[in-house]
N, C-alpha and C. Protein backbone atom coordinates (compact mmCIF):
# COMPACT_ATOMS: atom_id res chain seq x y z
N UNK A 1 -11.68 -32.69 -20.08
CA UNK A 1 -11.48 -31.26 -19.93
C UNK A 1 -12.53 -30.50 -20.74
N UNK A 2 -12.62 -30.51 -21.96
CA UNK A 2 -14.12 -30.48 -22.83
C UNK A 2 -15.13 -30.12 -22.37
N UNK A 3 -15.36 -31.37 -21.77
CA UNK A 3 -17.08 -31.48 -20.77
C UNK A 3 -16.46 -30.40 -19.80
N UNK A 4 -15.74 -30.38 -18.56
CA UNK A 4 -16.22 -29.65 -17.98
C UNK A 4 -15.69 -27.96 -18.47
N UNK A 5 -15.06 -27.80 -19.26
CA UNK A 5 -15.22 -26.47 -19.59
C UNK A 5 -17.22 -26.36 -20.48
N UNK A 6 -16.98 -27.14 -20.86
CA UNK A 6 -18.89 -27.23 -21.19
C UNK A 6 -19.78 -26.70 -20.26
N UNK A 7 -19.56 -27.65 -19.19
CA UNK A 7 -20.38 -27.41 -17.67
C UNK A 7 -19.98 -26.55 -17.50
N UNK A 8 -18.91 -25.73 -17.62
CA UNK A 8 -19.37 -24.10 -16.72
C UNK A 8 -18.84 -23.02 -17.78
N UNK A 9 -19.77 -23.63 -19.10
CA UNK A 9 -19.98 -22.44 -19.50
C UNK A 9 -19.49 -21.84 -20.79
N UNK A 10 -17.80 -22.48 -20.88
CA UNK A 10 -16.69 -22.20 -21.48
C UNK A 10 -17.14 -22.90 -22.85
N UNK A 11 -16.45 -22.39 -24.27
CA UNK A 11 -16.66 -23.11 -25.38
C UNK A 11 -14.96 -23.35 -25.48
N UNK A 12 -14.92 -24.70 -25.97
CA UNK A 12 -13.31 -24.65 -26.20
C UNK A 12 -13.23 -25.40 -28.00
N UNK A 13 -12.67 -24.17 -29.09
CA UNK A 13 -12.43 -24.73 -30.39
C UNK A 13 -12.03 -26.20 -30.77
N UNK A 14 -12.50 -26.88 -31.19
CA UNK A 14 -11.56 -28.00 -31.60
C UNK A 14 -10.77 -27.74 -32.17
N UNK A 15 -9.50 -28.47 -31.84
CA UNK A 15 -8.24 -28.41 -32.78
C UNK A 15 -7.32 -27.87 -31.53
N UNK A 16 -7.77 -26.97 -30.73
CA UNK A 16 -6.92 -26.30 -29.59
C UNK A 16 -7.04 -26.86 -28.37
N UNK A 17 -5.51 -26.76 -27.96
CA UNK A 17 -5.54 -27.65 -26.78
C UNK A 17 -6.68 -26.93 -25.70
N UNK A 18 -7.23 -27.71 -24.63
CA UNK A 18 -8.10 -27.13 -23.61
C UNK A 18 -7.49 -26.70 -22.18
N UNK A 19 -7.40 -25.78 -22.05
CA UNK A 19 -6.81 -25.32 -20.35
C UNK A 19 -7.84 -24.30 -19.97
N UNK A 20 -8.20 -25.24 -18.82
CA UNK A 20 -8.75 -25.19 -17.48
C UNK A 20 -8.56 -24.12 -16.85
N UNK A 21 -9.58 -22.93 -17.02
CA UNK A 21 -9.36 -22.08 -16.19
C UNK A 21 -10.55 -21.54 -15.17
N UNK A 22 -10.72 -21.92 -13.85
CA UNK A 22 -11.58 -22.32 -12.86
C UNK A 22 -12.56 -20.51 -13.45
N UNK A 23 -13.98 -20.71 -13.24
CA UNK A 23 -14.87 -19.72 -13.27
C UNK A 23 -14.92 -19.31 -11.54
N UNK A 24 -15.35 -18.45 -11.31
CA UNK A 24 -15.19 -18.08 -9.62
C UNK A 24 -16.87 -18.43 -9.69
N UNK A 25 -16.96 -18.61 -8.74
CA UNK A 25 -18.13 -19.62 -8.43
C UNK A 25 -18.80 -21.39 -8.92
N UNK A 26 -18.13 -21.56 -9.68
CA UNK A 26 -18.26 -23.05 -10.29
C UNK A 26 -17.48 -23.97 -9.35
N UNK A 27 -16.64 -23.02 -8.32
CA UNK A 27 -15.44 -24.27 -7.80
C UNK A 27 -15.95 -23.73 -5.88
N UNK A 28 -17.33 -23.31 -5.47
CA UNK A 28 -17.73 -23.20 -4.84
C UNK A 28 -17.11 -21.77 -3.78
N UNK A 29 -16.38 -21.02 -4.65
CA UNK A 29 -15.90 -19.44 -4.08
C UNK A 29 -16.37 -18.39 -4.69
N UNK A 30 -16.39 -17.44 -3.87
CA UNK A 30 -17.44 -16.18 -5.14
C UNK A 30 -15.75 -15.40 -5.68
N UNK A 31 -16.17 -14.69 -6.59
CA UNK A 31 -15.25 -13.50 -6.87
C UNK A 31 -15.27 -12.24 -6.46
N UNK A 32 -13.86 -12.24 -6.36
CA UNK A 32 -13.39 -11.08 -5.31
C UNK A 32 -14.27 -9.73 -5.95
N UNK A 33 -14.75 -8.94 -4.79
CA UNK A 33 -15.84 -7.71 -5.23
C UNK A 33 -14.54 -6.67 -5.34
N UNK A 34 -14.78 -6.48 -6.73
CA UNK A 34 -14.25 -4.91 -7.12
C UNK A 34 -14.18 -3.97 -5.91
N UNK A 35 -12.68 -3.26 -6.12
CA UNK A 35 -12.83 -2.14 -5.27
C UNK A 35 -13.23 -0.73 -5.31
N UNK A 36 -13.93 0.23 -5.02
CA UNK A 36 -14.37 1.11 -5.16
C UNK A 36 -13.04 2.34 -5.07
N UNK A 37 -12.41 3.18 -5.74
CA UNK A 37 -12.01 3.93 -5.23
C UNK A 37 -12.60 5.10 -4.21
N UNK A 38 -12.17 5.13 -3.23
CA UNK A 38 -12.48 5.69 -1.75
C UNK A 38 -11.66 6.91 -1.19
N UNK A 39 -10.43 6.54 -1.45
CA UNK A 39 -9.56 7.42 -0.70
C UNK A 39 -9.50 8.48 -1.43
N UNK A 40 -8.77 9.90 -0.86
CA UNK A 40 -8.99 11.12 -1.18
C UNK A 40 -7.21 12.03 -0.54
N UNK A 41 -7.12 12.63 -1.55
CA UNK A 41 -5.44 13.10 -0.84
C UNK A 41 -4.11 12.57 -1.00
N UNK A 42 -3.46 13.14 -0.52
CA UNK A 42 -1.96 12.82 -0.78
C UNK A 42 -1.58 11.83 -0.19
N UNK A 43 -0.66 11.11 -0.56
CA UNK A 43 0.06 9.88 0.48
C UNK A 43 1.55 9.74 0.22
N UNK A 44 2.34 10.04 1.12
CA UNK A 44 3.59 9.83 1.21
C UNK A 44 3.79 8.30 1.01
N UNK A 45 4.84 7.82 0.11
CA UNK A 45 5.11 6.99 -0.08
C UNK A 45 6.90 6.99 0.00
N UNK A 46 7.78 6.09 1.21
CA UNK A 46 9.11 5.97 0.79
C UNK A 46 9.41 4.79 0.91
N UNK A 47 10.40 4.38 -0.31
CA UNK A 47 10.74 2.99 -0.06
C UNK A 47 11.95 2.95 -1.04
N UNK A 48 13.01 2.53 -0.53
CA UNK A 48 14.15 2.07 -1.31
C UNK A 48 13.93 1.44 -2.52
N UNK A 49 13.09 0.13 -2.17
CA UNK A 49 13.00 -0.26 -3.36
C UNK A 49 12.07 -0.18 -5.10
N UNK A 50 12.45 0.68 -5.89
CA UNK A 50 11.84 0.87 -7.03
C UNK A 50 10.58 -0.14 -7.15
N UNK A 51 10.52 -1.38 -7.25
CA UNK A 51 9.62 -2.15 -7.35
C UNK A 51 8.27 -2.06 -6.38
N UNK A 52 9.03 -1.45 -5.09
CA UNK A 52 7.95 -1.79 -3.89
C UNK A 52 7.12 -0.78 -4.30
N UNK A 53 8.00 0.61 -4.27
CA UNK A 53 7.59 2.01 -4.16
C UNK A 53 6.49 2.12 -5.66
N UNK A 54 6.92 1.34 -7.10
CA UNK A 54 5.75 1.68 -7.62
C UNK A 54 4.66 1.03 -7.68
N UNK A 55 4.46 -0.36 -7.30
CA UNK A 55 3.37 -1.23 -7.12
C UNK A 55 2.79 -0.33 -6.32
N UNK A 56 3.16 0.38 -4.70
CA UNK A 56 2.50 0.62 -3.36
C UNK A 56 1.80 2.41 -4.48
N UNK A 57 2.20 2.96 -4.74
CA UNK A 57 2.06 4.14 -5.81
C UNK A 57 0.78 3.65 -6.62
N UNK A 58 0.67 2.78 -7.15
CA UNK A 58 -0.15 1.87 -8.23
C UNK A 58 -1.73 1.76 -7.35
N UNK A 59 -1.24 1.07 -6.29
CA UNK A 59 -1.90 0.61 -5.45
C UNK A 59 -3.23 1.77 -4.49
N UNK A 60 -2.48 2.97 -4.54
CA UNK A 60 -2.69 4.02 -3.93
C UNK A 60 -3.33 4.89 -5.18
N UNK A 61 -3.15 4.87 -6.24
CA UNK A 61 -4.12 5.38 -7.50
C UNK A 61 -5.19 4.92 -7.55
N UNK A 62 -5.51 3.94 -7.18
CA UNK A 62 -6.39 2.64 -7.42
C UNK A 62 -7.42 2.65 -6.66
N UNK A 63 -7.13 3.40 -5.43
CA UNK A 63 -7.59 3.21 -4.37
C UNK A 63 -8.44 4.86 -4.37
N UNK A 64 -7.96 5.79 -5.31
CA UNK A 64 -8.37 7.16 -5.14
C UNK A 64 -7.07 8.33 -4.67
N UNK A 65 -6.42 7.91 -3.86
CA UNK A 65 -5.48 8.19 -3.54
C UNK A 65 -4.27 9.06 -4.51
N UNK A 66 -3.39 9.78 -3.91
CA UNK A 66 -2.97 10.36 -5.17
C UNK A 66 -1.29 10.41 -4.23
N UNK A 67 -0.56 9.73 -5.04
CA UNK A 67 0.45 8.77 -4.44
C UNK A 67 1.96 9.89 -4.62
N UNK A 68 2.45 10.27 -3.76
CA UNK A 68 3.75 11.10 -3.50
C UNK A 68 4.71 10.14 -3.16
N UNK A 69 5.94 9.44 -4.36
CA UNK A 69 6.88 8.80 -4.00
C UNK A 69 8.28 9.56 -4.00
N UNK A 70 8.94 8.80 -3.05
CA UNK A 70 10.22 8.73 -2.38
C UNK A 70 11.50 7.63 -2.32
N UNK A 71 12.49 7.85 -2.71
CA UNK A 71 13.33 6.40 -2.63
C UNK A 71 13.84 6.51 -0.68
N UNK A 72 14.20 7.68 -0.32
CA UNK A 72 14.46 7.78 1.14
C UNK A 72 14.36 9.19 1.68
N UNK A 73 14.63 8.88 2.94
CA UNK A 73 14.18 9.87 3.92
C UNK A 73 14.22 11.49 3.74
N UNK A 74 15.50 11.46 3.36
CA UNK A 74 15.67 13.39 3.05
C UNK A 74 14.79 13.32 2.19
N UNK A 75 14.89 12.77 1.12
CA UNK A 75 14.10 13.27 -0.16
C UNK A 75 12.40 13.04 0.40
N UNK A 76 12.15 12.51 1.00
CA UNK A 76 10.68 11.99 1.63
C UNK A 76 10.32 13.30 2.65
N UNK A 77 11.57 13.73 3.21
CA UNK A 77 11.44 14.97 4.03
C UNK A 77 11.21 16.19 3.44
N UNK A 78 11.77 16.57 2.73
CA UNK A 78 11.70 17.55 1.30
C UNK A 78 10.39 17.65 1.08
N UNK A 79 10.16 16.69 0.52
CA UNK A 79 9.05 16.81 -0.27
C UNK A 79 7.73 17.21 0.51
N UNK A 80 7.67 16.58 1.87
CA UNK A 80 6.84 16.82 2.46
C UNK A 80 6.93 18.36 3.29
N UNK A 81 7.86 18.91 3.13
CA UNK A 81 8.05 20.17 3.67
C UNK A 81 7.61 21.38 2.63
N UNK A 82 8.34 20.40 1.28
CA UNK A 82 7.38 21.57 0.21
C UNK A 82 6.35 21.29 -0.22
N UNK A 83 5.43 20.18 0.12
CA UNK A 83 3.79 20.41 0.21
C UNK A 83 3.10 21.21 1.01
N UNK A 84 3.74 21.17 2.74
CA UNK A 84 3.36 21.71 3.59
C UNK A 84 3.65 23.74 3.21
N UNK A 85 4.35 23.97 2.58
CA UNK A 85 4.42 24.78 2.24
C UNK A 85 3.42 25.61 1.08
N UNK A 86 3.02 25.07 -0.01
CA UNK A 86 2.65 24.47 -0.77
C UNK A 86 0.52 25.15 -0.58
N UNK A 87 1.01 24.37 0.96
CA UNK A 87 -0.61 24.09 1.14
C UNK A 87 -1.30 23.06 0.67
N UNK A 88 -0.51 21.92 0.40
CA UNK A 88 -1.06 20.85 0.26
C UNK A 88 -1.33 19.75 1.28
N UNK A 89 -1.94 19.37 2.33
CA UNK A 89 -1.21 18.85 3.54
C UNK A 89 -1.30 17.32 2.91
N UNK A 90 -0.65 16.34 3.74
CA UNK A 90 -0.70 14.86 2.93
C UNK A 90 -1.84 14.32 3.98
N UNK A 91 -2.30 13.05 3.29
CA UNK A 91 -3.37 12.34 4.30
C UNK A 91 -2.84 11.27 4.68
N UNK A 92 -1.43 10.94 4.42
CA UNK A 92 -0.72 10.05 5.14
C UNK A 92 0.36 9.86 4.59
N UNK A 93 1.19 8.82 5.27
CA UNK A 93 2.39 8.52 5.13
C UNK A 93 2.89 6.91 5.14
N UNK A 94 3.75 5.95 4.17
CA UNK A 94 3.92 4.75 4.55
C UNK A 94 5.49 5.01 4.21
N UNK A 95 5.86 4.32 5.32
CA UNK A 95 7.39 4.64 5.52
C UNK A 95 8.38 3.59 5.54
N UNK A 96 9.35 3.14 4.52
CA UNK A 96 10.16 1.85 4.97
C UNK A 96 11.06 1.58 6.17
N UNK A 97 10.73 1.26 6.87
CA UNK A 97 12.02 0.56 7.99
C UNK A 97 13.45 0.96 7.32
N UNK A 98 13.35 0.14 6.75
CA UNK A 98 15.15 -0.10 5.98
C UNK A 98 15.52 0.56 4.54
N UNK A 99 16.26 1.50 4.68
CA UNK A 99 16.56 1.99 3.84
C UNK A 99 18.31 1.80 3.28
N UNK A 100 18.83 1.08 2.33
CA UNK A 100 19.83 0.80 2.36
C UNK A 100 20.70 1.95 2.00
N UNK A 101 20.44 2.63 1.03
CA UNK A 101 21.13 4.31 0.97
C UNK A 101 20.36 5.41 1.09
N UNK A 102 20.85 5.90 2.96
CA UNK A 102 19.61 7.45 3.22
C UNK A 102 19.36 6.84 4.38
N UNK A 103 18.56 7.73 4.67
CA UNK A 103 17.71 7.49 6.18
C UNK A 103 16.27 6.58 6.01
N UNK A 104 16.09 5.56 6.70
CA UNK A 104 14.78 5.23 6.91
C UNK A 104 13.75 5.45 7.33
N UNK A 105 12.58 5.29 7.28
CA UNK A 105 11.13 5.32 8.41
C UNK A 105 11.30 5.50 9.86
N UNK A 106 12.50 4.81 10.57
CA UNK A 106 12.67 4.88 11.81
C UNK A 106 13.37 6.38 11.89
N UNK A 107 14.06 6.64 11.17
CA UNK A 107 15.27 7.77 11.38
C UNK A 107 13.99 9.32 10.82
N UNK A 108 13.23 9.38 10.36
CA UNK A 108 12.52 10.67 10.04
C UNK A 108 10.91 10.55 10.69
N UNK A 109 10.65 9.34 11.54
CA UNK A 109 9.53 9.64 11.49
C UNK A 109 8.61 10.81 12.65
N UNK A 110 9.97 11.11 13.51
CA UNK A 110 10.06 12.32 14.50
C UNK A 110 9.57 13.26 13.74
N UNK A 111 10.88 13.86 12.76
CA UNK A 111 10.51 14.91 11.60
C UNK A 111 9.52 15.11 11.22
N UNK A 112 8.81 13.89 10.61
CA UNK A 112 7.80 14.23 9.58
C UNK A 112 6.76 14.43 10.73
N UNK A 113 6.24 13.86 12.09
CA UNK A 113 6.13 14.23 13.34
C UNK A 113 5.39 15.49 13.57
N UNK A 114 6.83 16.38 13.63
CA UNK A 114 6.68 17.52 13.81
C UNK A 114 6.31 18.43 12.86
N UNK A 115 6.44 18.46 11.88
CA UNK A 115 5.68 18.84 10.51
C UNK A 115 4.43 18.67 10.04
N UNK A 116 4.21 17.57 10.43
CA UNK A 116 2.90 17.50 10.12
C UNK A 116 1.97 16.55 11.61
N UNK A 117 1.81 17.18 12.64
CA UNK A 117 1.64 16.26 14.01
C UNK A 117 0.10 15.04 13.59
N UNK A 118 -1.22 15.08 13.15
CA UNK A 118 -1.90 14.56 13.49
C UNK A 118 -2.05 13.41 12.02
N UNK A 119 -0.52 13.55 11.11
CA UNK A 119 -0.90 12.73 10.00
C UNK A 119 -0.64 11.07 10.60
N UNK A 120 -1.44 10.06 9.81
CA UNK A 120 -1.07 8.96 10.04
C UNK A 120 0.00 8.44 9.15
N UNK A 121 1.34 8.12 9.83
CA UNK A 121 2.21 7.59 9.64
C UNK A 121 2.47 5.70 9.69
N UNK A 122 2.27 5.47 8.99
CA UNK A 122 2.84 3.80 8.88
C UNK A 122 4.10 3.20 8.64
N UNK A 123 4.70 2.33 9.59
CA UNK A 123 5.78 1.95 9.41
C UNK A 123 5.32 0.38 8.51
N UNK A 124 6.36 0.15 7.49
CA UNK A 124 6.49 -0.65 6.33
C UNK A 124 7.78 -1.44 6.68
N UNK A 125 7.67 -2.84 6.36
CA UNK A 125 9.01 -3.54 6.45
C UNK A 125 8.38 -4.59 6.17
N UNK A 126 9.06 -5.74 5.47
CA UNK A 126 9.62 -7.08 5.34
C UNK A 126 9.95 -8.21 6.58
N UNK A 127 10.58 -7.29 7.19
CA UNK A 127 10.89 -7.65 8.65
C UNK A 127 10.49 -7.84 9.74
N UNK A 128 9.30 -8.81 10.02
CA UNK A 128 8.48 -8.67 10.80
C UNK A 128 9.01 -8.76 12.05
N UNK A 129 10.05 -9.19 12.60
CA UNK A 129 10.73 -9.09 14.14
C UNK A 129 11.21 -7.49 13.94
N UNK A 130 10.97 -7.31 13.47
CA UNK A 130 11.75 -5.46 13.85
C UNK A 130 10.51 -4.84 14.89
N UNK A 131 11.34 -4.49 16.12
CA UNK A 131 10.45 -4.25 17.17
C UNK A 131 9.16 -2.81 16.36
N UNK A 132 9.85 -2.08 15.77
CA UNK A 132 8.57 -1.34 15.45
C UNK A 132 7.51 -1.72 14.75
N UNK A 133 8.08 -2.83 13.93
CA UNK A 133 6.19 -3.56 13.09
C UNK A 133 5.35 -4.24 14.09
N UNK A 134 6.01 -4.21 15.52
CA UNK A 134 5.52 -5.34 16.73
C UNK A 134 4.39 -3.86 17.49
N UNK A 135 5.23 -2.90 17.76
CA UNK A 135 5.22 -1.91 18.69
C UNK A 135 5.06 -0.36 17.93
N UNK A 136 4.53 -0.42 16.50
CA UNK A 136 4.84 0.91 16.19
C UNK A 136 4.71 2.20 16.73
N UNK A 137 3.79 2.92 17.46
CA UNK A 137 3.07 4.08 18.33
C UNK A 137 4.42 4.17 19.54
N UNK A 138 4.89 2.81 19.97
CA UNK A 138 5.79 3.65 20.96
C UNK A 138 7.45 3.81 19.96
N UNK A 139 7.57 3.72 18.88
CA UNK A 139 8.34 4.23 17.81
C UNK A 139 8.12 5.87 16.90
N UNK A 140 6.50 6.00 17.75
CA UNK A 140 6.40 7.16 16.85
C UNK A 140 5.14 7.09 15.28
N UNK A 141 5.46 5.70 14.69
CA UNK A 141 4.14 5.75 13.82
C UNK A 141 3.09 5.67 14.59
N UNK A 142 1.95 5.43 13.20
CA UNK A 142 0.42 5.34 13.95
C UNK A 142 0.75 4.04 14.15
N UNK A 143 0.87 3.39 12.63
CA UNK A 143 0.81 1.69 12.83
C UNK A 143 1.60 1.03 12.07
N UNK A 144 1.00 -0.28 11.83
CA UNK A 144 2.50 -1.27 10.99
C UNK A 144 1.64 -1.87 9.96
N UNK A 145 2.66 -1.87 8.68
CA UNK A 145 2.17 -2.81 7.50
C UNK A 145 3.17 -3.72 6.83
N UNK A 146 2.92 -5.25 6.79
CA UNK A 146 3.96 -5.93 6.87
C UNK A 146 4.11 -5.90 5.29
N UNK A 147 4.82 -6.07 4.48
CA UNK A 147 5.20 -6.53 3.08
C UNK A 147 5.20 -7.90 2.80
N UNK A 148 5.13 -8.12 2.10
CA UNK A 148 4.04 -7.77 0.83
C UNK A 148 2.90 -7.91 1.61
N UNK A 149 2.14 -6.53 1.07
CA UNK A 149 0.74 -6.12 1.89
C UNK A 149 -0.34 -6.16 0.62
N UNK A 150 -1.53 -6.55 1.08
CA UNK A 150 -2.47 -6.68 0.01
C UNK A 150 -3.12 -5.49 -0.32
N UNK A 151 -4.04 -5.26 -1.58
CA UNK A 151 -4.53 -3.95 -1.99
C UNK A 151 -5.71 -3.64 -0.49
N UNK A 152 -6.51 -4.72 -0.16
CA UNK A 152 -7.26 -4.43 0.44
C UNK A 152 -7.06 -4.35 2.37
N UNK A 153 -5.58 -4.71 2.43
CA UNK A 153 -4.96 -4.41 3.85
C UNK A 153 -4.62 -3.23 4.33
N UNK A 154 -4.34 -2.40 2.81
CA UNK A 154 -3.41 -1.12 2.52
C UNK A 154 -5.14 -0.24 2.70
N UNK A 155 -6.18 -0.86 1.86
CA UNK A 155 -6.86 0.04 1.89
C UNK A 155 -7.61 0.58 3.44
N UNK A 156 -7.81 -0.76 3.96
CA UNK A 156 -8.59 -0.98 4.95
C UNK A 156 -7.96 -0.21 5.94
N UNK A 157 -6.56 -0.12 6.48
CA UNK A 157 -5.96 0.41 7.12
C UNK A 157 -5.54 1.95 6.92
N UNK A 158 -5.71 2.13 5.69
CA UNK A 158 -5.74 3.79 5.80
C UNK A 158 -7.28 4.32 5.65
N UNK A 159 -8.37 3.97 5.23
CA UNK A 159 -9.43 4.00 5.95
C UNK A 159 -9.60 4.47 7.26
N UNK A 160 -9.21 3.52 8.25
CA UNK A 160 -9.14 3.96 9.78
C UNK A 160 -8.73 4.75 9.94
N UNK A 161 -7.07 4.73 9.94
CA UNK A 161 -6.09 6.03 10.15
C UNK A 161 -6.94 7.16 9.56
N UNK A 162 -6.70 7.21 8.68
CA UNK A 162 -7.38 8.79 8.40
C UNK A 162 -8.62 9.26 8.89
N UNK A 163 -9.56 7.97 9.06
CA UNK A 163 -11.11 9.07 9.71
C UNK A 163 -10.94 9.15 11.40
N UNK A 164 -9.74 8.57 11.99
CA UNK A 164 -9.11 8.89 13.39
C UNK A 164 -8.44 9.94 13.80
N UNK A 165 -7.75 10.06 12.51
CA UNK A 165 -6.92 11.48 12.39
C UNK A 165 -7.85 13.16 12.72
């Protein structure tokens, strides 16, 4: 273990145990290229679950983005009615399927719809047989993002949406 922390690079104290921790490129893969923050604007964020909603929030800072969370639908409706008011318009929306207390993504995404017609709306779920992560547009979103979604799936895809919008 020694030697090859030697060979790529690593000094390891004597006296302390040695663990192996691969360099990105020594094991013939490059490292992942930093992301640039890019995005610009508001983003609706609703999701029942505390955990999802602040990683996807996290995720959306990260990205440039400036992240508007929601646990469910009224309150996701609200909010977006007093931006629109506001004069703030949002540059998108990711919406959970399933909401265990409140309305879900499926149940407001008419609403938010009509409030705001040319935003891109994403339906969000776990659930990948739920006909709208299959079919979203004839549900009403733009599109579908399955969970757990990566930083750069989330980014890539609101990218599009928005310069379509």
């Amino acid at each position: 273990m020694r030697q090859l922390a030697h060979i790529l690079g690593e000094r390891v104290p004597s006296g302390l145990p040695a663990v192996f921790v691969p360099v990105a490129g020594a094991l013939g893969y490059a490292a992942p290229t930093p992301m640039t923050p890019s995005g610009l604007g508001l983003v609706l964020v609703m999701d029942d679950d505390d955990m999802v909603r602040r990683v996807a929030g996290s995720m959306l800072a990260r990205l440039g983005y400036e992240p508007v969370l929601s646990s469910e639908g009224a309150e996701a409706l609200a909010m977006a009615r007093q931006l629109v008011t506001e004069g703030k318009p949002l540059a998108a929306a990711l919406l959970d399927l399933t909401v265990r207390s409140g309305q879900g993504g499926r149940d407001i995404v008419g609403q938010l719809r009509e409030l705001c017609p040319p935003l891109p709306i994403i339906a969000s779920s776990g659930y990948t047989d739920d006909p709208a992560m299959a079919r979203p547009t004839q549900f009403g979103f733009s599109a579908s993002l399955r969970k757990p979604f990566l930083l750069n799936e989330l980014s890539t895809l609101l990218t599009d949406l928005i310069a379509a919008s």
